[in-house]
PDB file of N, CA and C in Angstrom:
ATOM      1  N   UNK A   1    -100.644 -57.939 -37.340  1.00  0.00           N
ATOM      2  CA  UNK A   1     -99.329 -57.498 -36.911  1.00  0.00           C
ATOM      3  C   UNK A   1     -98.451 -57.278 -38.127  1.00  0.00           C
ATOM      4  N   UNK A   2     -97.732 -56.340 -37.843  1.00  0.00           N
ATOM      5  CA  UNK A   2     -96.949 -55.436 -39.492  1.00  0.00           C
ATOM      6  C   UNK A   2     -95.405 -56.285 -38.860  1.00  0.00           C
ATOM      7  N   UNK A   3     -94.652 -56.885 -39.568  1.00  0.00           N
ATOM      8  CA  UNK A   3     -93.245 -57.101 -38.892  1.00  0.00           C
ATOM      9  C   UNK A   3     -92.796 -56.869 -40.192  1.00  0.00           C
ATOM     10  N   UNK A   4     -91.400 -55.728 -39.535  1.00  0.00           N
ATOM     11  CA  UNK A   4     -90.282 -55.207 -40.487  1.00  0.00           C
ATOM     12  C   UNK A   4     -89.308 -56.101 -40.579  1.00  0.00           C
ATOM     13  N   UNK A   5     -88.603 -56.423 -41.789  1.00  0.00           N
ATOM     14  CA  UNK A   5     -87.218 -57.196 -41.190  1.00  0.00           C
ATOM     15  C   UNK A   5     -86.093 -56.991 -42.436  1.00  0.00           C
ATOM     16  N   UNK A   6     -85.206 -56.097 -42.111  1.00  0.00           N
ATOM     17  CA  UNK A   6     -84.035 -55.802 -42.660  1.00  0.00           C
ATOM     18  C   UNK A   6     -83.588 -56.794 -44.324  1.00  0.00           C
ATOM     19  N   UNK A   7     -83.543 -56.249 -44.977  1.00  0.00           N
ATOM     20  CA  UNK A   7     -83.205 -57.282 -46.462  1.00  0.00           C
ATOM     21  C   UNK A   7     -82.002 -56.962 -47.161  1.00  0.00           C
ATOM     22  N   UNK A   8     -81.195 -58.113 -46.975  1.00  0.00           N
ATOM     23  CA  UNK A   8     -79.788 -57.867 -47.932  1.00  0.00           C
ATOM     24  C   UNK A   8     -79.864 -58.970 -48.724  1.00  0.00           C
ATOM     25  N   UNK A   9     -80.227 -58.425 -49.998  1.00  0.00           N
ATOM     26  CA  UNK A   9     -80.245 -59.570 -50.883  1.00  0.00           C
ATOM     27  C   UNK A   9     -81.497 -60.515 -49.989  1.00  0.00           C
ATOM     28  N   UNK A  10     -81.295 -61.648 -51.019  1.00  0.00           N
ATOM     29  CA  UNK A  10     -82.631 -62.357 -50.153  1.00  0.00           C
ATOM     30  C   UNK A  10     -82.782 -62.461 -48.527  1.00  0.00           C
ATOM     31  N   UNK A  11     -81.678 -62.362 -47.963  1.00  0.00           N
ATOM     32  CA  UNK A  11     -81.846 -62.828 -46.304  1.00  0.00           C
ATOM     33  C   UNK A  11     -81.490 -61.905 -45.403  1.00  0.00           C
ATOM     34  N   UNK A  12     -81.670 -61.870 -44.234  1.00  0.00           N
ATOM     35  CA  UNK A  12     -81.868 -60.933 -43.194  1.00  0.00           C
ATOM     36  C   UNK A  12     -80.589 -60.349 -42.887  1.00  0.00           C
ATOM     37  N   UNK A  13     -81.040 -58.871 -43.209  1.00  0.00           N
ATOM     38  CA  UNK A  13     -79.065 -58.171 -43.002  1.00  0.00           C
ATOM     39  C   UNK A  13     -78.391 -58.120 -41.517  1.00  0.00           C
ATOM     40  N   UNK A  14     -77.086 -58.960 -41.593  1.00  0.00           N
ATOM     41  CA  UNK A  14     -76.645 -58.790 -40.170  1.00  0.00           C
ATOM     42  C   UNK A  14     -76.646 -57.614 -39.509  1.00  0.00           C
ATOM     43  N   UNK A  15     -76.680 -56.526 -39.672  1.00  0.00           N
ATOM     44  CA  UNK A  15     -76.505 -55.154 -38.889  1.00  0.00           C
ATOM     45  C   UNK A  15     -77.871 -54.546 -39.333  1.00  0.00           C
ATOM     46  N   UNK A  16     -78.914 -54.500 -38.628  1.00  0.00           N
ATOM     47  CA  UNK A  16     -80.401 -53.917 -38.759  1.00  0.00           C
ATOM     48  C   UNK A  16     -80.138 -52.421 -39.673  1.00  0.00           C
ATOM     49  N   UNK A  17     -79.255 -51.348 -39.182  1.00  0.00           N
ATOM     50  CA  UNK A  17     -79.417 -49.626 -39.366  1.00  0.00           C
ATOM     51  C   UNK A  17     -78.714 -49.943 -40.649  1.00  0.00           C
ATOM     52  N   UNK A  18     -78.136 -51.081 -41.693  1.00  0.00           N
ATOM     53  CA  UNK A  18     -76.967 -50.641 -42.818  1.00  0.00           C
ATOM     54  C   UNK A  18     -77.805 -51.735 -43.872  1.00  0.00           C
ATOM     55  N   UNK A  19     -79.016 -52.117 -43.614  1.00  0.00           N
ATOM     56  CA  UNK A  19     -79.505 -52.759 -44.657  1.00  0.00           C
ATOM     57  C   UNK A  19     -79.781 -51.922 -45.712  1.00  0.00           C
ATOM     58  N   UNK A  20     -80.127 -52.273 -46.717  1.00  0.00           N
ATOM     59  CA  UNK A  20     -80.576 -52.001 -48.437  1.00  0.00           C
ATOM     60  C   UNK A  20     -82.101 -51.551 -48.270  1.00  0.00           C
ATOM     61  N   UNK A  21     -83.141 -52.330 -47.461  1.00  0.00           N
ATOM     62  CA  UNK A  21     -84.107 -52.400 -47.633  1.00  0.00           C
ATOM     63  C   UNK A  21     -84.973 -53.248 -46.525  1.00  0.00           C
ATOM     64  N   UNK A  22     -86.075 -52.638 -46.142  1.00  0.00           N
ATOM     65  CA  UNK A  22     -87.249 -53.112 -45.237  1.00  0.00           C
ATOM     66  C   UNK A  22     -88.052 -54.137 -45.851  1.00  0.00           C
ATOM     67  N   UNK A  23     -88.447 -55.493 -45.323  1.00  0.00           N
ATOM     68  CA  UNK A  23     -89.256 -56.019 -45.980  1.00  0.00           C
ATOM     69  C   UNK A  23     -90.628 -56.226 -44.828  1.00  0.00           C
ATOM     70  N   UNK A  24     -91.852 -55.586 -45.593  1.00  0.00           N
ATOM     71  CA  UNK A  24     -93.088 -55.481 -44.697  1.00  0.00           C
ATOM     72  C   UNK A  24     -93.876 -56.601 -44.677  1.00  0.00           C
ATOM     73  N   UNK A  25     -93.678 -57.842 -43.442  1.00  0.00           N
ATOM     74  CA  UNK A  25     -94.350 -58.594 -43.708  1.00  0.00           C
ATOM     75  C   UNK A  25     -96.205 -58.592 -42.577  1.00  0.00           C
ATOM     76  N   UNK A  26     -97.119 -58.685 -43.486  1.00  0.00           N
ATOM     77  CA  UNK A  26     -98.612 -58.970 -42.597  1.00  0.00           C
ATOM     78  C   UNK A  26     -98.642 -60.480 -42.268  1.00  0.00           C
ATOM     79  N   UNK A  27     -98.437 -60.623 -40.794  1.00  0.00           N
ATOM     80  CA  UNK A  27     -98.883 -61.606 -39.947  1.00  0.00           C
ATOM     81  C   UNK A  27     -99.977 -62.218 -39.949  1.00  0.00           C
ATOM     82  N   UNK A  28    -101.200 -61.608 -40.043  1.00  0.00           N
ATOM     83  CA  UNK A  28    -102.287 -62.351 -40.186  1.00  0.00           C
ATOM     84  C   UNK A  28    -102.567 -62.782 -41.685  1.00  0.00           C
ATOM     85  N   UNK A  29    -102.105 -62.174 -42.503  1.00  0.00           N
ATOM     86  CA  UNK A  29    -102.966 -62.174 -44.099  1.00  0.00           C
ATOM     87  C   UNK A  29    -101.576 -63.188 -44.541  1.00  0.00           C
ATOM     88  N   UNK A  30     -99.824 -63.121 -44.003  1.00  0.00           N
ATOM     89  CA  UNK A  30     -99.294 -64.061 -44.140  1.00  0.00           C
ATOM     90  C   UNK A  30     -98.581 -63.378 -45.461  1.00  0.00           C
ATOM     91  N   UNK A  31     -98.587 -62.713 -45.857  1.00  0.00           N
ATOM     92  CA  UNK A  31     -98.012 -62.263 -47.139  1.00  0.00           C
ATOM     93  C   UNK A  31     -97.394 -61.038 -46.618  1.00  0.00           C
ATOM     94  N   UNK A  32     -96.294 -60.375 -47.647  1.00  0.00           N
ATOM     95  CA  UNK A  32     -95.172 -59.565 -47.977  1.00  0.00           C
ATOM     96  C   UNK A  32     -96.162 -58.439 -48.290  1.00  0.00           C
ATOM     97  N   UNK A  33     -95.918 -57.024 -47.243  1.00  0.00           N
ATOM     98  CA  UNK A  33     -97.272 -56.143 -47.747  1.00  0.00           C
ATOM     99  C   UNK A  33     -96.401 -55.010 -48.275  1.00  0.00           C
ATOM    100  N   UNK A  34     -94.993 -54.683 -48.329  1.00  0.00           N
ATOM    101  CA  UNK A  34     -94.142 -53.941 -49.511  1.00  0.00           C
ATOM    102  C   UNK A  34     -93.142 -54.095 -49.311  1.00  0.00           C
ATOM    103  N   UNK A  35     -92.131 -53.928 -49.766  1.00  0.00           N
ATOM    104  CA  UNK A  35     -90.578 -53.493 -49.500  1.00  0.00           C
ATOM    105  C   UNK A  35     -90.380 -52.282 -49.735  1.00  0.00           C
ATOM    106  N   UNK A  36     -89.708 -51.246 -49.068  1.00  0.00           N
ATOM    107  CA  UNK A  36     -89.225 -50.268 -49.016  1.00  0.00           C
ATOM    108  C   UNK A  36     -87.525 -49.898 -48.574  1.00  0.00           C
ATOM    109  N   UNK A  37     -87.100 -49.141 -49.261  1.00  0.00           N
ATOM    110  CA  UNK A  37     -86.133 -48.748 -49.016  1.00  0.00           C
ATOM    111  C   UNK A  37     -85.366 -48.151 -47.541  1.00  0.00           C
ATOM    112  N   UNK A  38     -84.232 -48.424 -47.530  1.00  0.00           N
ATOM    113  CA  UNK A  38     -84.084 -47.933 -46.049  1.00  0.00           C
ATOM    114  C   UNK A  38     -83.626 -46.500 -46.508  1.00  0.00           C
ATOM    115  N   UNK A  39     -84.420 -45.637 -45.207  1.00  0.00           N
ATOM    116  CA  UNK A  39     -84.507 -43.739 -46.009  1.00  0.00           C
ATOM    117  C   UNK A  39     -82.782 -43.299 -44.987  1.00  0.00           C
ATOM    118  N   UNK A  40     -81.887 -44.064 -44.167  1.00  0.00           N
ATOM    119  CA  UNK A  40     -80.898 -43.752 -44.240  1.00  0.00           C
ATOM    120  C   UNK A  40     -80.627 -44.026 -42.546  1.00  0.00           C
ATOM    121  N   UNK A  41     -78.984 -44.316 -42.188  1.00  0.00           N
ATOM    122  CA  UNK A  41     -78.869 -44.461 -41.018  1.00  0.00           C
ATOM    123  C   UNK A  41     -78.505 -43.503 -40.272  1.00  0.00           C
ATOM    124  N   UNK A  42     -79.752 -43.097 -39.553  1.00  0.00           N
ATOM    125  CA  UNK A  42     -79.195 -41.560 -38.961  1.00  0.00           C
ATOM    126  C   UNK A  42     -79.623 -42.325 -37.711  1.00  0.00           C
ATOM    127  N   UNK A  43     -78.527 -41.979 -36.542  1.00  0.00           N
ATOM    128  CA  UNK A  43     -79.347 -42.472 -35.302  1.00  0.00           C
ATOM    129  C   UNK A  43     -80.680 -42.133 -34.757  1.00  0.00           C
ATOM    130  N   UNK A  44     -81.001 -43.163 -34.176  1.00  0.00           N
ATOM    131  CA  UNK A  44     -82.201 -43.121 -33.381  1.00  0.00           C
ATOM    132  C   UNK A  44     -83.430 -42.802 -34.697  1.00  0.00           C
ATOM    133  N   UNK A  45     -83.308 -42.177 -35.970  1.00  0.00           N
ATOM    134  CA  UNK A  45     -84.122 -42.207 -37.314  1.00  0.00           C
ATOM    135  C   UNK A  45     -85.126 -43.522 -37.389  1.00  0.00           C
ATOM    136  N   UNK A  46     -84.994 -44.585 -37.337  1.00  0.00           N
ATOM    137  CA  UNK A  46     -85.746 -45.484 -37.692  1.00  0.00           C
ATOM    138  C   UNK A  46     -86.667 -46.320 -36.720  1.00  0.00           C
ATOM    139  N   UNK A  47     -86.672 -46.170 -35.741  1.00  0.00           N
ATOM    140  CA  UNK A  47     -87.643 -46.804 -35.115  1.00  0.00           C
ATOM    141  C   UNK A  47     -88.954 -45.725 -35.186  1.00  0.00           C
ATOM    142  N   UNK A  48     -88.802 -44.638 -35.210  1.00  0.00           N
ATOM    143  CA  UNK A  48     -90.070 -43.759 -35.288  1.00  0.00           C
ATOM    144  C   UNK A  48     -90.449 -43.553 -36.931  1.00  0.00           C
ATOM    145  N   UNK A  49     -89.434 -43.576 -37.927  1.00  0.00           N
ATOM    146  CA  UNK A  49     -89.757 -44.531 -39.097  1.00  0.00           C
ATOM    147  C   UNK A  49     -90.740 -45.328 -39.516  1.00  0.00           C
ATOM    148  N   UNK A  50     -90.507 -46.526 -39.134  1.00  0.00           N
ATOM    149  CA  UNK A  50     -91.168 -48.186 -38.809  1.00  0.00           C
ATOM    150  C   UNK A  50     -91.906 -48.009 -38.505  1.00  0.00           C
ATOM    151  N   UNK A  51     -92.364 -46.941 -37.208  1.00  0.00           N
ATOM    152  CA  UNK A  51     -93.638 -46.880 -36.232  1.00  0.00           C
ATOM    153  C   UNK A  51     -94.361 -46.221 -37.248  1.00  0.00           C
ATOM    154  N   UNK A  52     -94.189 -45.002 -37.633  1.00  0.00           N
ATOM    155  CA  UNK A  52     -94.913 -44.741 -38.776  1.00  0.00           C
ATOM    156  C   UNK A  52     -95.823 -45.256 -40.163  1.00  0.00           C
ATOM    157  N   UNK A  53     -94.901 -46.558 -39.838  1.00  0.00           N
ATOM    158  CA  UNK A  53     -95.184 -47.467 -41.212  1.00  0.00           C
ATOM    159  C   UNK A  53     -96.047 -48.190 -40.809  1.00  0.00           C
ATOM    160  N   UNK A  54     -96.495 -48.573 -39.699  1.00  0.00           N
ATOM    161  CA  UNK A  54     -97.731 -49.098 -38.574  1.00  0.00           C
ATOM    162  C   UNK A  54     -96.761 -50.396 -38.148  1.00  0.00           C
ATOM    163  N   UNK A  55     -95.151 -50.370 -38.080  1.00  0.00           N
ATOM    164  CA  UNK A  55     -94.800 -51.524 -37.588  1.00  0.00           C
ATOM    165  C   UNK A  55     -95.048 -52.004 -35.895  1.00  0.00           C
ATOM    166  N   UNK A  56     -95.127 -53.520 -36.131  1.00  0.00           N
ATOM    167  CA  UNK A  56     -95.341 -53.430 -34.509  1.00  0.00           C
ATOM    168  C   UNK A  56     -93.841 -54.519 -34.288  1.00  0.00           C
ATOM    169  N   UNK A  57     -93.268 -55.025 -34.846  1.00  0.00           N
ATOM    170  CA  UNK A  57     -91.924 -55.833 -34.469  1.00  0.00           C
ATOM    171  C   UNK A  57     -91.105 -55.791 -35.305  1.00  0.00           C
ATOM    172  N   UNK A  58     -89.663 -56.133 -35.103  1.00  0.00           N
ATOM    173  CA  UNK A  58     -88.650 -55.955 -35.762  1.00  0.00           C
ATOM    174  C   UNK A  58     -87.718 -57.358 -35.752  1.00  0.00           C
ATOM    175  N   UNK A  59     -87.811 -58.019 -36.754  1.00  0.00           N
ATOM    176  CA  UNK A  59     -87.287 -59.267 -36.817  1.00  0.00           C
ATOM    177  C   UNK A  59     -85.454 -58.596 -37.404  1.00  0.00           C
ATOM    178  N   UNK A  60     -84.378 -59.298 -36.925  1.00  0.00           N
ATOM    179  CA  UNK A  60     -82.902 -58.737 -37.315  1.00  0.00           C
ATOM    180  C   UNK A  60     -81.906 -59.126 -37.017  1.00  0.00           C
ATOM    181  N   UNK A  61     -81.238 -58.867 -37.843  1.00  0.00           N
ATOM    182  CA  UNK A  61     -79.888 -59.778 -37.604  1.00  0.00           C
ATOM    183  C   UNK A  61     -78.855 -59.188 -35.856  1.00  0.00           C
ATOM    184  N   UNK A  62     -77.687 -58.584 -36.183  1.00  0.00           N
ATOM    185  CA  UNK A  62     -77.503 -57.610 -35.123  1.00  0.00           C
ATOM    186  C   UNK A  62     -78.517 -56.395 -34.730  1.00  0.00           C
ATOM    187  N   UNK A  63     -78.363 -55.669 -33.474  1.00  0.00           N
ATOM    188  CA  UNK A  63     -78.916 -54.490 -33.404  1.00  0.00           C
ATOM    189  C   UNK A  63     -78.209 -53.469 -32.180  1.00  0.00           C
ATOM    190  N   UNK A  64     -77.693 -52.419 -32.383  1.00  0.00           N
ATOM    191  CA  UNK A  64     -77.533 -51.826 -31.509  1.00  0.00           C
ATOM    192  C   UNK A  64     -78.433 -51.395 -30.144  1.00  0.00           C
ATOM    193  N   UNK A  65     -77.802 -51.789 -29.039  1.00  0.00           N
ATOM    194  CA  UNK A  65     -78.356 -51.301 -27.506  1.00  0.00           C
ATOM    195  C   UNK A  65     -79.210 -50.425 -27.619  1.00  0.00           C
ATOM    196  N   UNK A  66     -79.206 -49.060 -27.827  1.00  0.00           N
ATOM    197  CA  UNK A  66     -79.925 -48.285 -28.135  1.00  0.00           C
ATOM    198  C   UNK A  66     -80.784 -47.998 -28.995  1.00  0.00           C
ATOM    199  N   UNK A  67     -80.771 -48.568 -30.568  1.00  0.00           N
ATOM    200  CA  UNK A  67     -81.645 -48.724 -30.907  1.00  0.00           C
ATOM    201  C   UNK A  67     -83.006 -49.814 -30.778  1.00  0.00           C
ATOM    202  N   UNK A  68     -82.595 -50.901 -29.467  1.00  0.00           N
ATOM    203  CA  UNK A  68     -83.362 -51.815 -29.251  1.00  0.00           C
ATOM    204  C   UNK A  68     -83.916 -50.874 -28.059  1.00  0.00           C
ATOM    205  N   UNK A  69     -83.745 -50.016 -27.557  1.00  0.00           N
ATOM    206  CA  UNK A  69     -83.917 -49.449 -26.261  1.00  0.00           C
ATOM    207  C   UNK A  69     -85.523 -48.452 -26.829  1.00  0.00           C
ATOM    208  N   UNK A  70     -84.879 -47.744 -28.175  1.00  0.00           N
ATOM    209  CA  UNK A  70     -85.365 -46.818 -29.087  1.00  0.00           C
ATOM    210  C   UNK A  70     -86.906 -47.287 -29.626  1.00  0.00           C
ATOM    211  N   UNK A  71     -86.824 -48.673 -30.261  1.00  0.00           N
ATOM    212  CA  UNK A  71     -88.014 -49.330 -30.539  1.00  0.00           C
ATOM    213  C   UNK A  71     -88.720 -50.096 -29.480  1.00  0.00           C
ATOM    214  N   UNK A  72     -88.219 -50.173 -27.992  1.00  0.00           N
ATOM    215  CA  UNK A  72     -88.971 -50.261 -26.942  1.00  0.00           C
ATOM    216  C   UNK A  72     -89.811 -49.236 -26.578  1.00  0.00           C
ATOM    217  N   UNK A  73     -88.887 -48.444 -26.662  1.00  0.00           N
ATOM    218  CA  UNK A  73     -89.838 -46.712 -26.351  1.00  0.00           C
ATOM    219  C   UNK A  73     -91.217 -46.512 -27.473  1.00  0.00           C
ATOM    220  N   UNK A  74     -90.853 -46.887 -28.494  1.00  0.00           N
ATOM    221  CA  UNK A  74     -92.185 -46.829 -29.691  1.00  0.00           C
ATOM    222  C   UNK A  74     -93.446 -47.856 -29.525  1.00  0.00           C
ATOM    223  N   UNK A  75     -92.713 -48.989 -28.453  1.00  0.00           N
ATOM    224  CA  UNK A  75     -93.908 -49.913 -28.101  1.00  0.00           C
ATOM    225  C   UNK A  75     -93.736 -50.808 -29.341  1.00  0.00           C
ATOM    226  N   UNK A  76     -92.388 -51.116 -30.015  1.00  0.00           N
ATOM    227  CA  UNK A  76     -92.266 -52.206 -30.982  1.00  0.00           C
ATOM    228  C   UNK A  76     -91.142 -53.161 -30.434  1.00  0.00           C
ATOM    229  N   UNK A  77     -91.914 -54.277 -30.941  1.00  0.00           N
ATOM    230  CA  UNK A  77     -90.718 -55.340 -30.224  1.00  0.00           C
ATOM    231  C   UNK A  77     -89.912 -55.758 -31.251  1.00  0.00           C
ATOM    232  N   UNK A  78     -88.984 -56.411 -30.458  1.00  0.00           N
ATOM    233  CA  UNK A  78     -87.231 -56.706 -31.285  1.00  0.00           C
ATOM    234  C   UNK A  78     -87.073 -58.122 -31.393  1.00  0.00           C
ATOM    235  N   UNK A  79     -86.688 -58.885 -32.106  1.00  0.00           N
ATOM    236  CA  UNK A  79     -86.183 -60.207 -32.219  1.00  0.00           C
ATOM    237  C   UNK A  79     -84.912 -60.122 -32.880  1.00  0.00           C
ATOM    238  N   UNK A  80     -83.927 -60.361 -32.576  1.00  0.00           N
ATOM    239  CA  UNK A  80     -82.568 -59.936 -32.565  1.00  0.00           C
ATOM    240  C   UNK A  80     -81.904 -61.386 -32.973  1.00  0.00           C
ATOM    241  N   UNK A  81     -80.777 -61.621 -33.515  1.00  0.00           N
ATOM    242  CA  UNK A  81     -80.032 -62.588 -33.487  1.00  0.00           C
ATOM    243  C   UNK A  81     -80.218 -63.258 -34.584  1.00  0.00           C
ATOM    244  N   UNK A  82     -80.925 -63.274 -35.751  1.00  0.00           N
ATOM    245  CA  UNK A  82     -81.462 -63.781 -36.574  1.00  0.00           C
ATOM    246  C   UNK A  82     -81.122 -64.230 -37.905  1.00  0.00           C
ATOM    247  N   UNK A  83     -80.564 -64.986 -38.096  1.00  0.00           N
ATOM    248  CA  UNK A  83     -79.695 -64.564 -39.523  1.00  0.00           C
ATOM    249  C   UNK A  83     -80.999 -66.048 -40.721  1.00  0.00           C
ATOM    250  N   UNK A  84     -80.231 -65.440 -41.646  1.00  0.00           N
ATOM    251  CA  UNK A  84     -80.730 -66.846 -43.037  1.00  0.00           C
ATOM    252  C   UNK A  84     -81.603 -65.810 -44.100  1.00  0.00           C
ATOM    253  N   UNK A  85     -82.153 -66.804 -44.835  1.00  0.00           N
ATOM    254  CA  UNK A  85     -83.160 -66.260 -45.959  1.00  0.00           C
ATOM    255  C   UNK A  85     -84.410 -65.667 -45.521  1.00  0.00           C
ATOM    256  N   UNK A  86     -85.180 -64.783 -45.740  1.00  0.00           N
ATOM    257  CA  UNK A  86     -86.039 -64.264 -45.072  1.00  0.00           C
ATOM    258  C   UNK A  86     -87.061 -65.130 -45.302  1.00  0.00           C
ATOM    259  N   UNK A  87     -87.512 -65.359 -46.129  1.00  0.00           N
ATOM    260  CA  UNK A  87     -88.687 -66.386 -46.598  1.00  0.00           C
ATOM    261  C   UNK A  87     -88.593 -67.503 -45.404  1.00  0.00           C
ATOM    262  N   UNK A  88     -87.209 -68.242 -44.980  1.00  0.00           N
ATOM    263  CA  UNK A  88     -87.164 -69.208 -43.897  1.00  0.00           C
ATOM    264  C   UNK A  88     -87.292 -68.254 -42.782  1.00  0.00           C
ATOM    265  N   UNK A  89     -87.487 -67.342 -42.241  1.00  0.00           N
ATOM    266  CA  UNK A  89     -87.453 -66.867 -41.320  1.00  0.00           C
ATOM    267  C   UNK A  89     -88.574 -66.011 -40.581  1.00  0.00           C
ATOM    268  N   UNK A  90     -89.498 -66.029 -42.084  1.00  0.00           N
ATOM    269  CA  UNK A  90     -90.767 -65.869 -42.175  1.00  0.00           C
ATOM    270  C   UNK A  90     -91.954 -67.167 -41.524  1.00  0.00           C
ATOM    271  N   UNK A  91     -91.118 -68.403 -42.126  1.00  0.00           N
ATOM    272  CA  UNK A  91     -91.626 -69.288 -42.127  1.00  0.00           C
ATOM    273  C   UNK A  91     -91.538 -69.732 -40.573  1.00  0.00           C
ATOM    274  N   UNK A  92     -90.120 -69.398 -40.020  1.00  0.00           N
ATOM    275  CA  UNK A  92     -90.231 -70.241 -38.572  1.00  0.00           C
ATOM    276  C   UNK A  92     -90.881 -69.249 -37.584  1.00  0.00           C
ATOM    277  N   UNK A  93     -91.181 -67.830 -38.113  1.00  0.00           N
ATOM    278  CA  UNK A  93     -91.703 -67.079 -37.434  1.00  0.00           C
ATOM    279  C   UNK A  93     -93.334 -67.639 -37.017  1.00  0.00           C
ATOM    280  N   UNK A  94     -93.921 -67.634 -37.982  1.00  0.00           N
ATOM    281  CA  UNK A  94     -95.345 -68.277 -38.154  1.00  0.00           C
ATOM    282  C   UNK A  94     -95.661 -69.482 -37.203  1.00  0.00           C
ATOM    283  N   UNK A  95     -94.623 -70.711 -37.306  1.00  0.00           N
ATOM    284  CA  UNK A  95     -94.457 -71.363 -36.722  1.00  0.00           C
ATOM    285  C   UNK A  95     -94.354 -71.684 -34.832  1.00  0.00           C
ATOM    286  N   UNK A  96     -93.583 -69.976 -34.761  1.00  0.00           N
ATOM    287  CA  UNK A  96     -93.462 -69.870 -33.525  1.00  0.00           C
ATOM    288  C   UNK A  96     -92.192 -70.614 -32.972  1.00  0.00           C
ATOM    289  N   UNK A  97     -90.947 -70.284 -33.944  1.00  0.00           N
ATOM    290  CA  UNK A  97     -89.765 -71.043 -33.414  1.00  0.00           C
ATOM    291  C   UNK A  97     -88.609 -70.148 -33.348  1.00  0.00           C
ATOM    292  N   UNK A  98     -89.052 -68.584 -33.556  1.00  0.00           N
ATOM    293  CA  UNK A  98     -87.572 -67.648 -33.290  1.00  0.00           C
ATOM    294  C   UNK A  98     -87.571 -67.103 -32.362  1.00  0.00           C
ATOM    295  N   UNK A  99     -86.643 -67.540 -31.313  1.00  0.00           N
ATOM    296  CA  UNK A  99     -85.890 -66.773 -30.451  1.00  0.00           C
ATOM    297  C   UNK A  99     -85.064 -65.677 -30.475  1.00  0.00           C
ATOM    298  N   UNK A 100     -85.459 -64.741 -29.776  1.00  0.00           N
ATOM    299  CA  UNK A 100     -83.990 -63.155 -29.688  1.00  0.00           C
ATOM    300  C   UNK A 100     -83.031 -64.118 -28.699  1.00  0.00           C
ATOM    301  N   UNK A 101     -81.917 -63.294 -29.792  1.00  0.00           N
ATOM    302  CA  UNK A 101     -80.799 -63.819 -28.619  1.00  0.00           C
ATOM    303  C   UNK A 101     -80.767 -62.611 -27.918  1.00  0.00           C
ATOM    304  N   UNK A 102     -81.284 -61.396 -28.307  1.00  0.00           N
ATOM    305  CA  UNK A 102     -80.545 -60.244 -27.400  1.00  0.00           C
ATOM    306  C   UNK A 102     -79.525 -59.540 -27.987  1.00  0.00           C
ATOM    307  N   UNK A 103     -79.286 -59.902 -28.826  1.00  0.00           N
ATOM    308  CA  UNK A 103     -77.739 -59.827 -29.149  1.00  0.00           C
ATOM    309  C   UNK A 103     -77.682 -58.308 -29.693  1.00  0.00           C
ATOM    310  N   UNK A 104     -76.436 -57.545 -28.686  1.00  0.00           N
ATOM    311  CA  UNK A 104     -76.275 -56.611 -29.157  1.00  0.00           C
ATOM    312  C   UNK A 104     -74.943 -56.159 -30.065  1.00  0.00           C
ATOM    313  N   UNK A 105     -74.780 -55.500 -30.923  1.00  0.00           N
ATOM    314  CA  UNK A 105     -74.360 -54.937 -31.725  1.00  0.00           C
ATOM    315  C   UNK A 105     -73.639 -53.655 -31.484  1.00  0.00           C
ATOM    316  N   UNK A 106     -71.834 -53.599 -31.536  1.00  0.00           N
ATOM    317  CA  UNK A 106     -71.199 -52.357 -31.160  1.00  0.00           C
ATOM    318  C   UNK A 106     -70.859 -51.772 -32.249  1.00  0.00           C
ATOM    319  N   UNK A 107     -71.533 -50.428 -31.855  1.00  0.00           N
ATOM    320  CA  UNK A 107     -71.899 -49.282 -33.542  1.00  0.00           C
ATOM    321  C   UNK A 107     -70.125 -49.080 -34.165  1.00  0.00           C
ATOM    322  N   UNK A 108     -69.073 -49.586 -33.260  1.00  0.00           N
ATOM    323  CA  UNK A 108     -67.921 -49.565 -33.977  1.00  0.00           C
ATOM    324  C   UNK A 108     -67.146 -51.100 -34.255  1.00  0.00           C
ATOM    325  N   UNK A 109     -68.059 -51.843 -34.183  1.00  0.00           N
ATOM    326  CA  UNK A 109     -67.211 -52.807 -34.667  1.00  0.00           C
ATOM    327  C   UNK A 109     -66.734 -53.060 -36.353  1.00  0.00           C
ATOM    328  N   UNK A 110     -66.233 -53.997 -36.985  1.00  0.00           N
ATOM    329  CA  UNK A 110     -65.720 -54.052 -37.987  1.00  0.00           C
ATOM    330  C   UNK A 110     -66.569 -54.326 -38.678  1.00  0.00           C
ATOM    331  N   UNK A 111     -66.861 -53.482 -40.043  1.00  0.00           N
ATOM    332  CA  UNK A 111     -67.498 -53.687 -41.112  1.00  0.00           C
ATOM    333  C   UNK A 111     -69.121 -54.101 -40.812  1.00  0.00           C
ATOM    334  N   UNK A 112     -69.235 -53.215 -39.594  1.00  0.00           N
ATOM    335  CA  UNK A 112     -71.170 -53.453 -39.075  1.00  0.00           C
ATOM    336  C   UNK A 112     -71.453 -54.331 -38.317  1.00  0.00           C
ATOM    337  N   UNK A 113     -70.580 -55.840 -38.660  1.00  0.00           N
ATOM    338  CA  UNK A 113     -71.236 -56.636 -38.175  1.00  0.00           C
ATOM    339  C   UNK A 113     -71.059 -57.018 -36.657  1.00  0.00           C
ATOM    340  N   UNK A 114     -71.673 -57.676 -36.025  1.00  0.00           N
ATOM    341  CA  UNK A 114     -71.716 -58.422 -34.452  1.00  0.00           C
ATOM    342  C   UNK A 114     -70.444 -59.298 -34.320  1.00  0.00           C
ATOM    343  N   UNK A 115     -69.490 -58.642 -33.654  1.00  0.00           N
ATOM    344  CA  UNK A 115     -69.231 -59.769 -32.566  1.00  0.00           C
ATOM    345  C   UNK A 115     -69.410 -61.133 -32.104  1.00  0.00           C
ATOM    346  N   UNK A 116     -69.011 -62.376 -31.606  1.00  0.00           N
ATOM    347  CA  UNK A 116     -69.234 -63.037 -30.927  1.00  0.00           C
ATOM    348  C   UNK A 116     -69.048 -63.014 -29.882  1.00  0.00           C
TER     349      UNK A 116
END
């Protein structure tokens, strides 16, 4: 399993579409298989992106409705709500301890980020 997960600076960017950079992690082999750049936030652009990249989940901080709707349609799943260092988030993934909150993300709120 390929899981993408948004990178600002070391830890997971609160707003999925305005990160810096993708970090490609392999599930089975357990290691970081590249980082790549994010190629830009154009709507609905990145989930067929990702899919391309052979992703199959999307670990993230906020995410917009539609783009969680978007990577349903690609047959990739979402884990939403997620914040901290990626390396810890890697780690509780493995583990089997992250929950989606669901949490959606309004494409006009202030400065990207989520709401409470």
């Amino acid at each position: 399993m390929l899981i993408a997960i948004p990178k600002e600076g070391d830890s997971v960017c609160p707003h999925f579409g305005h990160c810096e950079q993708f970090v490609l992690y392999e599930a089975e082999a357990q290691k970081i298989k590249a980082v790549i750049d994010n190629p830009g936030h154009t709507p609905g652009f990145l989930p067929g992106f990702l899919k391309e990249q052979g992703v199959d989940l999307v670990i993230a901080g906020g995410m917009g409705g539609r783009a969680q709707e978007l990577f349903a349609e690609q047959g990739i799943t979402t884990i939403v709500g997620i914040s901290g260092p990626i390396n810890d988030v890697i780690e509780k993934y493995q583990q089997g301890l992250l929950v989606s909150t669901g949490e959606v993300c309004s494409e006009h709120s202030h400065a990207g980020h989520c709401h409470d």
